[in-house]
PDB file of N, CA and C in Angstrom:
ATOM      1  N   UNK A   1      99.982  79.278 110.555  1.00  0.00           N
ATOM      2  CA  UNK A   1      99.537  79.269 109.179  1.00  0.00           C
ATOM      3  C   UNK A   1     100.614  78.728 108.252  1.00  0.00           C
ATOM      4  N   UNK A   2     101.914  79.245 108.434  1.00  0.00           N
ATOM      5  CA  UNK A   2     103.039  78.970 107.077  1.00  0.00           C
ATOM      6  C   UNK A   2     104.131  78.463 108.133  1.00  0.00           C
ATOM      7  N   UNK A   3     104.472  77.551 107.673  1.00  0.00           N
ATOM      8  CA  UNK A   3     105.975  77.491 108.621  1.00  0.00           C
ATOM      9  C   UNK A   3     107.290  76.711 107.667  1.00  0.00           C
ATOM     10  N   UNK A   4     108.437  77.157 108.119  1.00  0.00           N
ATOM     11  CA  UNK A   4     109.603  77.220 107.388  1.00  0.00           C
ATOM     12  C   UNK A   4     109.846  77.627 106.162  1.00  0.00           C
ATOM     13  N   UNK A   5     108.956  79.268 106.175  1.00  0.00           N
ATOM     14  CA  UNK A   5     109.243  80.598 105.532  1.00  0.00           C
ATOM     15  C   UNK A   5     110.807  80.918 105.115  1.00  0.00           C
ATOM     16  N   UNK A   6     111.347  80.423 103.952  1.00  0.00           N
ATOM     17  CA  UNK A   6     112.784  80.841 103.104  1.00  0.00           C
ATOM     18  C   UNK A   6     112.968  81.473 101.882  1.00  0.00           C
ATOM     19  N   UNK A   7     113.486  82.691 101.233  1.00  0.00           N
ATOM     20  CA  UNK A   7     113.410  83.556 100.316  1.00  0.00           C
ATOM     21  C   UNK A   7     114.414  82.412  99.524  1.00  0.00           C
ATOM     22  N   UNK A   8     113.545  82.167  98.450  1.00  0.00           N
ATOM     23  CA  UNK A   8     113.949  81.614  96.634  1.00  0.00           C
ATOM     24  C   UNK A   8     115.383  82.617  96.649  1.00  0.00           C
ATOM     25  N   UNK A   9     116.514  81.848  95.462  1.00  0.00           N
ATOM     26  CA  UNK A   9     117.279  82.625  95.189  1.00  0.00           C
ATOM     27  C   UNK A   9     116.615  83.132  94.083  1.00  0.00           C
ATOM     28  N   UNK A  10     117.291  84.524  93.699  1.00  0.00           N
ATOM     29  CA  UNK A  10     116.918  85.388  92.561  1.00  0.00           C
ATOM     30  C   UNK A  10     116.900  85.188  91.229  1.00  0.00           C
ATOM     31  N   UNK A  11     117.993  83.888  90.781  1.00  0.00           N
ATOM     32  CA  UNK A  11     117.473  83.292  89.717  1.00  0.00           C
ATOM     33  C   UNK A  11     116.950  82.689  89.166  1.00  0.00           C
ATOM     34  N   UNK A  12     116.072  81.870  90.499  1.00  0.00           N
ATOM     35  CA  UNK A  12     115.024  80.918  90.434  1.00  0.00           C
ATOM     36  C   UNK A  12     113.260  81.445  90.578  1.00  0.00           C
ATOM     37  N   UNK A  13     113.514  82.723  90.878  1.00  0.00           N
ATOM     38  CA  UNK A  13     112.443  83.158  91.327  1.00  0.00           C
ATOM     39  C   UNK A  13     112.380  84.475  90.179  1.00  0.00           C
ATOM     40  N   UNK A  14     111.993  84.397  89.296  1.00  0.00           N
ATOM     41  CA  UNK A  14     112.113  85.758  88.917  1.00  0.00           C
ATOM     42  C   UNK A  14     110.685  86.320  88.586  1.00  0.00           C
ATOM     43  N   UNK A  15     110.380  87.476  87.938  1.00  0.00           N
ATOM     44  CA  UNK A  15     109.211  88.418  87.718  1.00  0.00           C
ATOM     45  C   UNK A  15     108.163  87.384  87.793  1.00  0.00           C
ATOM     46  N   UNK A  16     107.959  86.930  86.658  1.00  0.00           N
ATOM     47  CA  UNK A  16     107.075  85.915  85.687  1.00  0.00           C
ATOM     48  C   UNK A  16     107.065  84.820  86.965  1.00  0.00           C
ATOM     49  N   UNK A  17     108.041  83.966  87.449  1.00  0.00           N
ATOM     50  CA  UNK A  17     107.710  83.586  88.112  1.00  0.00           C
ATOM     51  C   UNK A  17     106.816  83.161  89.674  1.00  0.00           C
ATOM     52  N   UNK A  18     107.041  84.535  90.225  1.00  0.00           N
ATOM     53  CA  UNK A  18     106.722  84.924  91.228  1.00  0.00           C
ATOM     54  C   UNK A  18     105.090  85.490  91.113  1.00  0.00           C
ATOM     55  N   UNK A  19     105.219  86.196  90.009  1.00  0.00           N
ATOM     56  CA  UNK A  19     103.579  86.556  89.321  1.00  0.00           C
ATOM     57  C   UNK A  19     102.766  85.002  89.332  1.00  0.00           C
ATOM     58  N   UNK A  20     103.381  84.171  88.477  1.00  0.00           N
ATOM     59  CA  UNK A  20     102.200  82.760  88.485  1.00  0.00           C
ATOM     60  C   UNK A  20     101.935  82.090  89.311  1.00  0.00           C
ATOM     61  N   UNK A  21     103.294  81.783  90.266  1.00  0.00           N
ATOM     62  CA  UNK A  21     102.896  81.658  92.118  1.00  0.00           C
ATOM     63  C   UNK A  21     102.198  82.370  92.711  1.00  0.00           C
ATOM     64  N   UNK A  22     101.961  83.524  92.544  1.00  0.00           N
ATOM     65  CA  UNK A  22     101.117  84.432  93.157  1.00  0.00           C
ATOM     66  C   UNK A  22      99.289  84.402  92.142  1.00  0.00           C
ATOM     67  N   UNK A  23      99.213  83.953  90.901  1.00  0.00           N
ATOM     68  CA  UNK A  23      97.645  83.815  90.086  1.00  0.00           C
ATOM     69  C   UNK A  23      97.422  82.457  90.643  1.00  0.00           C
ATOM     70  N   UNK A  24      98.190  81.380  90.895  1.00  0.00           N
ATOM     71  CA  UNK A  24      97.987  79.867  91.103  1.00  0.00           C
ATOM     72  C   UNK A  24      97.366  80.213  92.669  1.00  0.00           C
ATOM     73  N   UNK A  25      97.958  80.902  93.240  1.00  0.00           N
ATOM     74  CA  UNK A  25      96.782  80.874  94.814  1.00  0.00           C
ATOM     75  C   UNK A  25      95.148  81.569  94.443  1.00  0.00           C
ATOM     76  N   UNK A  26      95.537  82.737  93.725  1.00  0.00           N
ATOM     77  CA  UNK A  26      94.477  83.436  93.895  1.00  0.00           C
ATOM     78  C   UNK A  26      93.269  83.103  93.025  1.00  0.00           C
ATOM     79  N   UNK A  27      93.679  82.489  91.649  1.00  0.00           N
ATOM     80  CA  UNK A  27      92.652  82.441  90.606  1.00  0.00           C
ATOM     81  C   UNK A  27      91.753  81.022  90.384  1.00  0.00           C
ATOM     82  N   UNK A  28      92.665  79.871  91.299  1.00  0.00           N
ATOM     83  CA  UNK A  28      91.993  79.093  91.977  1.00  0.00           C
ATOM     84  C   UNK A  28      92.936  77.798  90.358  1.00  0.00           C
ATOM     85  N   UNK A  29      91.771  76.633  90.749  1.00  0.00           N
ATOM     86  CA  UNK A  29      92.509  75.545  90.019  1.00  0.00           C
ATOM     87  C   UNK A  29      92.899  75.648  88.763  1.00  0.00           C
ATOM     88  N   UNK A  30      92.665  75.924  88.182  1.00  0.00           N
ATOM     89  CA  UNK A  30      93.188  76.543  86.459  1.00  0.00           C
ATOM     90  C   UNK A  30      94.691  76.601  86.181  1.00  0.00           C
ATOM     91  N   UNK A  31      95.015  78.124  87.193  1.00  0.00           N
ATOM     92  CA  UNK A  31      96.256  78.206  86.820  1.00  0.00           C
ATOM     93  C   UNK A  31      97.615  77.019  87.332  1.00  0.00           C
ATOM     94  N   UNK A  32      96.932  76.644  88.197  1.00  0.00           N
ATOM     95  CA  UNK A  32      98.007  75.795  88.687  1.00  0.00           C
ATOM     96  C   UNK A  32      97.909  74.854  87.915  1.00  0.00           C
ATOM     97  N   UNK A  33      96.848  74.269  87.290  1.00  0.00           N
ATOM     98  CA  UNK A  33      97.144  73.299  86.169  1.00  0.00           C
ATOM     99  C   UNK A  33      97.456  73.672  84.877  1.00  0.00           C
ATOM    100  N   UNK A  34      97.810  74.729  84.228  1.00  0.00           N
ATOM    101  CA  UNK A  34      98.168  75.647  83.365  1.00  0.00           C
ATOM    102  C   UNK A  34      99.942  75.235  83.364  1.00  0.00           C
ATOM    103  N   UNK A  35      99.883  75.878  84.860  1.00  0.00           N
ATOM    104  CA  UNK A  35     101.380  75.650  85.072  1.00  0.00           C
ATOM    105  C   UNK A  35     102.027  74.419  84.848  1.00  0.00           C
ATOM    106  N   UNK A  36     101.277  73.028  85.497  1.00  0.00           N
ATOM    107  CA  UNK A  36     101.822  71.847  85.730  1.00  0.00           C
ATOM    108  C   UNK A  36     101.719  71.179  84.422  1.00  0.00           C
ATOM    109  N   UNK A  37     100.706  71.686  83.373  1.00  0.00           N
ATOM    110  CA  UNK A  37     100.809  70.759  81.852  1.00  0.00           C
ATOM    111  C   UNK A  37     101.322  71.425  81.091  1.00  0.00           C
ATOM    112  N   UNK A  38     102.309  72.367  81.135  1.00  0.00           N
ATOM    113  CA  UNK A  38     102.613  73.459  80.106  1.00  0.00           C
ATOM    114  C   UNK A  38     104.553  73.430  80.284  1.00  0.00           C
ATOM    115  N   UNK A  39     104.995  73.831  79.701  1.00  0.00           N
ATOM    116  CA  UNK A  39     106.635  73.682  80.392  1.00  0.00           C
ATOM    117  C   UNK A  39     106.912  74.622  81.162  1.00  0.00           C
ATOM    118  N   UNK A  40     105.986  75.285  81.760  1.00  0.00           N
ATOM    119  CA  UNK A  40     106.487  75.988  83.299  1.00  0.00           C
ATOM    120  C   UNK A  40     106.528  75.729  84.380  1.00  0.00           C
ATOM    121  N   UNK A  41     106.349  74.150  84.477  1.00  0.00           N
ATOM    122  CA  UNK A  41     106.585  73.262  85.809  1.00  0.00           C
ATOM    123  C   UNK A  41     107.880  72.576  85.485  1.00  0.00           C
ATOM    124  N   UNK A  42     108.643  72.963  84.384  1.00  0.00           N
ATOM    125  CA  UNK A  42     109.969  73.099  84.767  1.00  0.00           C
ATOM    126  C   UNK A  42     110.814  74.346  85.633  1.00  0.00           C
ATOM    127  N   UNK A  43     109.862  75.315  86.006  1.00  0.00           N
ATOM    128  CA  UNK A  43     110.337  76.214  86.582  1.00  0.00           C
ATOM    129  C   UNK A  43     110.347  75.691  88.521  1.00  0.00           C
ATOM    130  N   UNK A  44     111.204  75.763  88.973  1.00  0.00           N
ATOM    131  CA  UNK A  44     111.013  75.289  90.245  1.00  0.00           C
ATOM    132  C   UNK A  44     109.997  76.042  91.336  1.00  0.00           C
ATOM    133  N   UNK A  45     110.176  76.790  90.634  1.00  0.00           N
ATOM    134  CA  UNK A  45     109.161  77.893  91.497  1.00  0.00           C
ATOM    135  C   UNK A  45     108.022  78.038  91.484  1.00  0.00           C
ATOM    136  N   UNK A  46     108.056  77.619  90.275  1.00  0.00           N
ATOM    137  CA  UNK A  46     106.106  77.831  89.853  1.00  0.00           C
ATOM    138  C   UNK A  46     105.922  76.370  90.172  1.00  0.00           C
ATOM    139  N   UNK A  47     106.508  75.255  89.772  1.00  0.00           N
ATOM    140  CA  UNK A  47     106.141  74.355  90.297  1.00  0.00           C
ATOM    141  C   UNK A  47     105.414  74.109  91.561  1.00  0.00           C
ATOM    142  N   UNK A  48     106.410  74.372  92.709  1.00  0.00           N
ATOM    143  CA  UNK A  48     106.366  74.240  94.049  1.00  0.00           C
ATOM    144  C   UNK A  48     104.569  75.101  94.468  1.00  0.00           C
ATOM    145  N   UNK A  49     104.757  76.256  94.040  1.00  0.00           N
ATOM    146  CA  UNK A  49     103.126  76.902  94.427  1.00  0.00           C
ATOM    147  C   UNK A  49     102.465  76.438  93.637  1.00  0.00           C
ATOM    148  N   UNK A  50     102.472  76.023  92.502  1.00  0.00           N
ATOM    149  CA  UNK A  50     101.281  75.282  91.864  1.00  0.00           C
ATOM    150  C   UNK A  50     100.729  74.143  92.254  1.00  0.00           C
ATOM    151  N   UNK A  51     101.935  73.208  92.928  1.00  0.00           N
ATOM    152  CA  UNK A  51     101.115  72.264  93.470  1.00  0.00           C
ATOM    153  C   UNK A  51     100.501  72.115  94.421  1.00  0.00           C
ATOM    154  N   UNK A  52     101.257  73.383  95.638  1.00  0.00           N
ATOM    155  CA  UNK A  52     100.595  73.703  96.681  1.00  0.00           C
ATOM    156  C   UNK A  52      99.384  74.413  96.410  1.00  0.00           C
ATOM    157  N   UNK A  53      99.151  75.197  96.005  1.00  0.00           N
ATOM    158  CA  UNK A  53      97.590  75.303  95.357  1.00  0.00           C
ATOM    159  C   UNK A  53      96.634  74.662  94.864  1.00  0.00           C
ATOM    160  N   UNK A  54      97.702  73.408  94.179  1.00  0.00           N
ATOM    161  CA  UNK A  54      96.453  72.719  93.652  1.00  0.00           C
ATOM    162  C   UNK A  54      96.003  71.435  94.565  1.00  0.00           C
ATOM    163  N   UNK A  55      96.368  71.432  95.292  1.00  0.00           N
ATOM    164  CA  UNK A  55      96.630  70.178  96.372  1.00  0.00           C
ATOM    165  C   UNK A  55      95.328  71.399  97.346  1.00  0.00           C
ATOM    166  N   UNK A  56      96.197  72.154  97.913  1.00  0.00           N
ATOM    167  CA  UNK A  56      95.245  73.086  98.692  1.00  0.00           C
ATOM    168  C   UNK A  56      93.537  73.604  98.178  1.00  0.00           C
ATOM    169  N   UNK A  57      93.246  73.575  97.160  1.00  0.00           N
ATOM    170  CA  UNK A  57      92.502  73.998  96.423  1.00  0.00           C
ATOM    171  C   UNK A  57      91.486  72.847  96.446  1.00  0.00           C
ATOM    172  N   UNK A  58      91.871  71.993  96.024  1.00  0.00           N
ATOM    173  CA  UNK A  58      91.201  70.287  96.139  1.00  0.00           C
ATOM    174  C   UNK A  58      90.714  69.983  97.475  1.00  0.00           C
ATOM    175  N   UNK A  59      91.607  70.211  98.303  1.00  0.00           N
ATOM    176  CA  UNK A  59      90.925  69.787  99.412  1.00  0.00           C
ATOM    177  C   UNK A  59      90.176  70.704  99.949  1.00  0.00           C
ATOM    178  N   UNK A  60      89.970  71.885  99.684  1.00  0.00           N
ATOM    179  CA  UNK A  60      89.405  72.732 100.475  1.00  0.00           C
ATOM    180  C   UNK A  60      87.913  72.674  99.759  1.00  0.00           C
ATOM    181  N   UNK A  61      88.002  71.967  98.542  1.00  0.00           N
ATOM    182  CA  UNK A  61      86.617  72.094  97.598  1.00  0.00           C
ATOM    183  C   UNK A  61      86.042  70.981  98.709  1.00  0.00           C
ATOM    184  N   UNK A  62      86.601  69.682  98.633  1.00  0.00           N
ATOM    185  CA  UNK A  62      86.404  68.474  99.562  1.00  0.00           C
ATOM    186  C   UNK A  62      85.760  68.312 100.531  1.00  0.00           C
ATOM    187  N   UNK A  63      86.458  69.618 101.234  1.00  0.00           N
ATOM    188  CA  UNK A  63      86.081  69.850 102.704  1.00  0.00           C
ATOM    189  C   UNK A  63      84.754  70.653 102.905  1.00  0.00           C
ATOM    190  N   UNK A  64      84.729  71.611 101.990  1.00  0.00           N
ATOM    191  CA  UNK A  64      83.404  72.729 101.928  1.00  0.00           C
ATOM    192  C   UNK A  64      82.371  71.748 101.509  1.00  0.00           C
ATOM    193  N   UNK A  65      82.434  70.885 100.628  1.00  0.00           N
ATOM    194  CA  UNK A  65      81.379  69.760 100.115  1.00  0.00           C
ATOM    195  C   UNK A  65      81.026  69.003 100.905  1.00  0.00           C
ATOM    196  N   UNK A  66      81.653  68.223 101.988  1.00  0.00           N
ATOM    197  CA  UNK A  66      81.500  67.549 102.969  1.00  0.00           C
ATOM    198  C   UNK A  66      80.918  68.459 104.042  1.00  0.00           C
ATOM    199  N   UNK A  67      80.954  69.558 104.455  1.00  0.00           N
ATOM    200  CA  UNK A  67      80.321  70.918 105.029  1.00  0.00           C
ATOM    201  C   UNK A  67      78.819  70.748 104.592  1.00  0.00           C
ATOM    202  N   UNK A  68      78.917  71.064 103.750  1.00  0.00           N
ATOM    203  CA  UNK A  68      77.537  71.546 102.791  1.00  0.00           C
ATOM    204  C   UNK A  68      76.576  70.739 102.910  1.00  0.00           C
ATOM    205  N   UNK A  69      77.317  69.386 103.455  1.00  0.00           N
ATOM    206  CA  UNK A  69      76.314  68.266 103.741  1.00  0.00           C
ATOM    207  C   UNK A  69      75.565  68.331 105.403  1.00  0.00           C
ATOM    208  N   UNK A  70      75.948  69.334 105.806  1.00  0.00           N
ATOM    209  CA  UNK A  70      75.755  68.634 107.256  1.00  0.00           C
ATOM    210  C   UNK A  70      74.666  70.298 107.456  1.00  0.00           C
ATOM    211  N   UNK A  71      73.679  70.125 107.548  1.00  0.00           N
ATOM    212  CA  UNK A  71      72.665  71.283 107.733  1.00  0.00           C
ATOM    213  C   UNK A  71      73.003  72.668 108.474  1.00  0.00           C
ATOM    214  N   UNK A  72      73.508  72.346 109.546  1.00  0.00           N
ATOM    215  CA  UNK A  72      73.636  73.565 110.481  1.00  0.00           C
ATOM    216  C   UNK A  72      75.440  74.549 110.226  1.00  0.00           C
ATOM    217  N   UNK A  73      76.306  73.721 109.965  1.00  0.00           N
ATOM    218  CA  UNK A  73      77.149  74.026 109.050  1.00  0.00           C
ATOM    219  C   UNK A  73      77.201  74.550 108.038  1.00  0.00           C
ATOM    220  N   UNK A  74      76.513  73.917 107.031  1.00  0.00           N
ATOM    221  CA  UNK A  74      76.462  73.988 105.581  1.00  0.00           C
ATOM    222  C   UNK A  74      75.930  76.129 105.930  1.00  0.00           C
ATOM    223  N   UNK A  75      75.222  76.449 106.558  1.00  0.00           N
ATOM    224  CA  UNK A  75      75.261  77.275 106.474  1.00  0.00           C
ATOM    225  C   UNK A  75      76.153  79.004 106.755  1.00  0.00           C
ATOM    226  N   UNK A  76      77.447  78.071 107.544  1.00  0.00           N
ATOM    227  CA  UNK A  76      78.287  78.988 107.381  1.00  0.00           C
ATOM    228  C   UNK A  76      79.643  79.032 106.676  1.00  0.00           C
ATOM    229  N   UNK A  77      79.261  78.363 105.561  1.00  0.00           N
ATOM    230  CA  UNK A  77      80.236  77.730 104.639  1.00  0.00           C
ATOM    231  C   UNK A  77      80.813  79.311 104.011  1.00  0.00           C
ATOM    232  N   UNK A  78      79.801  79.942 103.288  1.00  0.00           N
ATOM    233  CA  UNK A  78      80.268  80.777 102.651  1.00  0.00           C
ATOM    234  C   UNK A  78      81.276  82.093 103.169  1.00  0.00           C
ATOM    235  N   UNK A  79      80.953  82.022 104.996  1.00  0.00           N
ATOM    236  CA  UNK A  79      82.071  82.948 105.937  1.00  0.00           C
ATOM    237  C   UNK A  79      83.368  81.880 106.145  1.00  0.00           C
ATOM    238  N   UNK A  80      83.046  80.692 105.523  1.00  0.00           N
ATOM    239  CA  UNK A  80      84.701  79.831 105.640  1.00  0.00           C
ATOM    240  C   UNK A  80      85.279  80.118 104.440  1.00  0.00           C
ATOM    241  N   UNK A  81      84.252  80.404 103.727  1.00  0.00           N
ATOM    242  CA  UNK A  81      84.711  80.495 101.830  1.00  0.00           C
ATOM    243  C   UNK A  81      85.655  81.759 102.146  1.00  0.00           C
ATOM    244  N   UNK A  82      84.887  82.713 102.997  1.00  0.00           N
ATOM    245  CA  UNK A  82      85.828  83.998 102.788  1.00  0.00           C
ATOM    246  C   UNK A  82      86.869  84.068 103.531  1.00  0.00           C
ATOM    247  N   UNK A  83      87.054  83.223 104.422  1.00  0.00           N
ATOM    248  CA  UNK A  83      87.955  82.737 105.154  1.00  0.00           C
ATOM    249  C   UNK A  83      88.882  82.420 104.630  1.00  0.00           C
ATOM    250  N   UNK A  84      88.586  81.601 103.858  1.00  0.00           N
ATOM    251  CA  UNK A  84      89.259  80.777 102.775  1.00  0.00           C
ATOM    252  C   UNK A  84      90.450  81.698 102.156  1.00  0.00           C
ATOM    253  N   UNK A  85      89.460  82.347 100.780  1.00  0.00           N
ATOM    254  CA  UNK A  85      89.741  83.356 100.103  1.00  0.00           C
ATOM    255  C   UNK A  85      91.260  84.454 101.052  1.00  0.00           C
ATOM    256  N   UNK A  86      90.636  84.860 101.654  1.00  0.00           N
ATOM    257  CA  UNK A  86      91.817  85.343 102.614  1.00  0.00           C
ATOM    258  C   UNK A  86      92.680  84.999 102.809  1.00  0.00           C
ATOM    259  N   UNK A  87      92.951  83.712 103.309  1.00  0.00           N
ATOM    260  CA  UNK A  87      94.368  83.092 103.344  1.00  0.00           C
ATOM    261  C   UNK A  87      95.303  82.677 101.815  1.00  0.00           C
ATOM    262  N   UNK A  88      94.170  82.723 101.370  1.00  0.00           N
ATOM    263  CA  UNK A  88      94.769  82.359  99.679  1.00  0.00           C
ATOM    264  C   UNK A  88      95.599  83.528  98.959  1.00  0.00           C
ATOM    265  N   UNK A  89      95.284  84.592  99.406  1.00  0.00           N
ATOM    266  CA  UNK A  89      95.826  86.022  99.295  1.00  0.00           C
ATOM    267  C   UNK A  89      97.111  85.915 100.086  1.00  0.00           C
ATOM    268  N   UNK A  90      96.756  85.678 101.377  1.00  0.00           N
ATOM    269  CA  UNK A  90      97.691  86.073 101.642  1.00  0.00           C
ATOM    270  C   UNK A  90      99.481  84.706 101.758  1.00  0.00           C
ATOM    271  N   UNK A  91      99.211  83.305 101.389  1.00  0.00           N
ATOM    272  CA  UNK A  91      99.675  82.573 100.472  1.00  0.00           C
ATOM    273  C   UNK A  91     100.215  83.201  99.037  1.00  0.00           C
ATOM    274  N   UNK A  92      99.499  83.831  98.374  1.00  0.00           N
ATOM    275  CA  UNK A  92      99.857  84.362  97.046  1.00  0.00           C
ATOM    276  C   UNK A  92     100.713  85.650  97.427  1.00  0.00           C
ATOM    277  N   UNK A  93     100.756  86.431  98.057  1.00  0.00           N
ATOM    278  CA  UNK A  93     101.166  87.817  98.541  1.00  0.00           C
ATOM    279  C   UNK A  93     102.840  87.203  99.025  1.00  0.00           C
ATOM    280  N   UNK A  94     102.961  85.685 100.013  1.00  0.00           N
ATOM    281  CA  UNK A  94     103.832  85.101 100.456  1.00  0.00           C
ATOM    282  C   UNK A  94     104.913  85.032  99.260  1.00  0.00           C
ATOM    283  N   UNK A  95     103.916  84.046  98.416  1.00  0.00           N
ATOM    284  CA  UNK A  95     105.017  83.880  97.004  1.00  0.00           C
ATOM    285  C   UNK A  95     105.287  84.487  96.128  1.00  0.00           C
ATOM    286  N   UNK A  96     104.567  85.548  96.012  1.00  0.00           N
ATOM    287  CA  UNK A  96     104.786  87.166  95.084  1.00  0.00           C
ATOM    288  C   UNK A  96     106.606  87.542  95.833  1.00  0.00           C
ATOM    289  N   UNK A  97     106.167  87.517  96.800  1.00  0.00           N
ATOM    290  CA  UNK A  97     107.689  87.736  97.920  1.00  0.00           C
ATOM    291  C   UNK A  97     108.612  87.309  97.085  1.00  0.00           C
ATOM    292  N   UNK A  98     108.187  86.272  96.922  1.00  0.00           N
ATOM    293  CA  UNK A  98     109.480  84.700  96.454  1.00  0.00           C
ATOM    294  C   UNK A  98     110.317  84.286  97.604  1.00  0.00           C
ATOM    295  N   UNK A  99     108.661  83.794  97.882  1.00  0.00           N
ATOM    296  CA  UNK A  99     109.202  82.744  99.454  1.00  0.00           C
ATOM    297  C   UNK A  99     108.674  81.530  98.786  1.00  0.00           C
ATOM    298  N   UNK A 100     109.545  80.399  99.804  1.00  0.00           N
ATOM    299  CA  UNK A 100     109.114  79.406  99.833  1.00  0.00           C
ATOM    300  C   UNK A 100     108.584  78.788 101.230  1.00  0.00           C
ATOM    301  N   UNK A 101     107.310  78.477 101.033  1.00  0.00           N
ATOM    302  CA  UNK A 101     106.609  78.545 102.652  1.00  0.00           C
ATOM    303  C   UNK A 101     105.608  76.854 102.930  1.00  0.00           C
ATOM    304  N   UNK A 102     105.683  76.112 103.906  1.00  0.00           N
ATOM    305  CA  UNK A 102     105.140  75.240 104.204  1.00  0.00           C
ATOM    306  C   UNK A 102     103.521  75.014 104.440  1.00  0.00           C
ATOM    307  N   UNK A 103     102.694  74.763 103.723  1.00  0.00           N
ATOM    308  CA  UNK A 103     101.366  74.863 104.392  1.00  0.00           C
ATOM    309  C   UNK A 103     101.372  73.519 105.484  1.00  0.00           C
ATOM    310  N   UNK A 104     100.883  73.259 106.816  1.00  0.00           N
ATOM    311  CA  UNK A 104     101.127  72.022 107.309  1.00  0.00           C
ATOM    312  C   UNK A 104     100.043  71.420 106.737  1.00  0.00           C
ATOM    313  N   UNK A 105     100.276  70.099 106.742  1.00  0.00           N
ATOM    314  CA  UNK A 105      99.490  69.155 106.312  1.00  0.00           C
ATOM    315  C   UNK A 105      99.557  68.962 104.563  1.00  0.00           C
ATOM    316  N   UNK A 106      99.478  69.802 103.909  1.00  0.00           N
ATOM    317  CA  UNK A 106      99.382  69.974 102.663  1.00  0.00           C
ATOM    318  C   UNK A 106     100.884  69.809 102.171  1.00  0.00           C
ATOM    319  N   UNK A 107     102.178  70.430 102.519  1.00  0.00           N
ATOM    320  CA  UNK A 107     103.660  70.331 102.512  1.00  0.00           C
ATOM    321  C   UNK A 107     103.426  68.925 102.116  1.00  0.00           C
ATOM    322  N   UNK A 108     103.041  68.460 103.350  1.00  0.00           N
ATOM    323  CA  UNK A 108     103.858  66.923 104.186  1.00  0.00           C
ATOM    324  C   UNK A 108     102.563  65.961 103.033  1.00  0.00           C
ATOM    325  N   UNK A 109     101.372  65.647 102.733  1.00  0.00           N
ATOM    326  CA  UNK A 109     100.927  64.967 101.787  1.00  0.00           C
ATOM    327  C   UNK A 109     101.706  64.984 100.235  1.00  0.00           C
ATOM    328  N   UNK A 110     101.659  66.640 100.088  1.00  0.00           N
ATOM    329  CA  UNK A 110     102.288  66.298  98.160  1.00  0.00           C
ATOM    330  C   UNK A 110     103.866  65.968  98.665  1.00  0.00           C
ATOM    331  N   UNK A 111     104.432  66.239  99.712  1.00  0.00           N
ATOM    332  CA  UNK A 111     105.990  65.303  99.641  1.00  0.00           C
ATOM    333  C   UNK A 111     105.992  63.869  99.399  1.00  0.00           C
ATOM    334  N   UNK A 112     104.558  63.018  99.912  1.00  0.00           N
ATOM    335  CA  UNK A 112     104.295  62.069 100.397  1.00  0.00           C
ATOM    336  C   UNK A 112     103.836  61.357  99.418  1.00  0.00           C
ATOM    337  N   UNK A 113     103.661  61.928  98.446  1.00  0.00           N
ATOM    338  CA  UNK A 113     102.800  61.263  97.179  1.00  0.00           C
ATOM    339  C   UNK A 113     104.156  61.480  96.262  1.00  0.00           C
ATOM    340  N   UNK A 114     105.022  62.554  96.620  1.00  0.00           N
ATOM    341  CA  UNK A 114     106.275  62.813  95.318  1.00  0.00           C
ATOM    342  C   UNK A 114     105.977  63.816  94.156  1.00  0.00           C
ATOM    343  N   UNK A 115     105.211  64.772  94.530  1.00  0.00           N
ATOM    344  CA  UNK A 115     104.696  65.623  93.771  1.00  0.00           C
ATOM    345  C   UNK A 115     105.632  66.778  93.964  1.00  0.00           C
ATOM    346  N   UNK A 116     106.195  66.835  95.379  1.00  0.00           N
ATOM    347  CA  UNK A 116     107.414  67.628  95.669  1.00  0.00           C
ATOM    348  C   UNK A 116     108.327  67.171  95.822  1.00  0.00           C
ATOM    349  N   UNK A 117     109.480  67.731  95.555  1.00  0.00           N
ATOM    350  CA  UNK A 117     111.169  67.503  95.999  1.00  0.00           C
ATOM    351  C   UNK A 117     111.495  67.927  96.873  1.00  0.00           C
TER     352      UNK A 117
END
């Protein structure tokens, strides 16, 4: 699920921070764009999960839509939704920590586009 799991230092990660890394998984696309047009994507921290959320978030809409199309599928979308949902928790629960954690595939695209450092 997460790989190359590393604890933020403490002054980069603080209360506030760790709280909006942790609403940007759970509350879905909003906050992470909250974060990224507002001056708290000068925060490195909130940055980093916001975009991983919002990158993650996008594609997972993508993917359920492309689902939804295909009949016999489409109908167990909503046990992937909760599927979903679940891991998003527990992503948000990760960065509440004030970790910094790899989703594969998702890491390696927003590095790839320069959305991450």
């Amino acid at each position: 699920m997460l790989t190359n799991i590393r604890k933020a230092p403490a002054e980069e990660a603080g209360d506030q921070d760790r709280l909006m890394a942790l609403l940007a998984y759970i509350i879905g696309i909003i906050v992470p764009l909250i974060i990224l047009l507002t001056d708290m994507k000068n925060r490195p921290f909130q940055k980093y999960h916001a975009v991983h959320a919002l990158v993650a978030q996008v594609a997972l809409t993508v993917i359920f839509f492309a689902l939804g199309l295909i009949p016999i599928i489409g109908c167990i979308t909503p046990l992937l939704g909760l599927a979903a949902f679940v891991l998003f928790v527990y992503y948000g629960i990760q960065a509440y920590q004030g970790n910094y954690f790899e989703i594969p595939g998702i890491t390696a695209f927003a590095r790839q586009q320069g959305w991450l450092s």
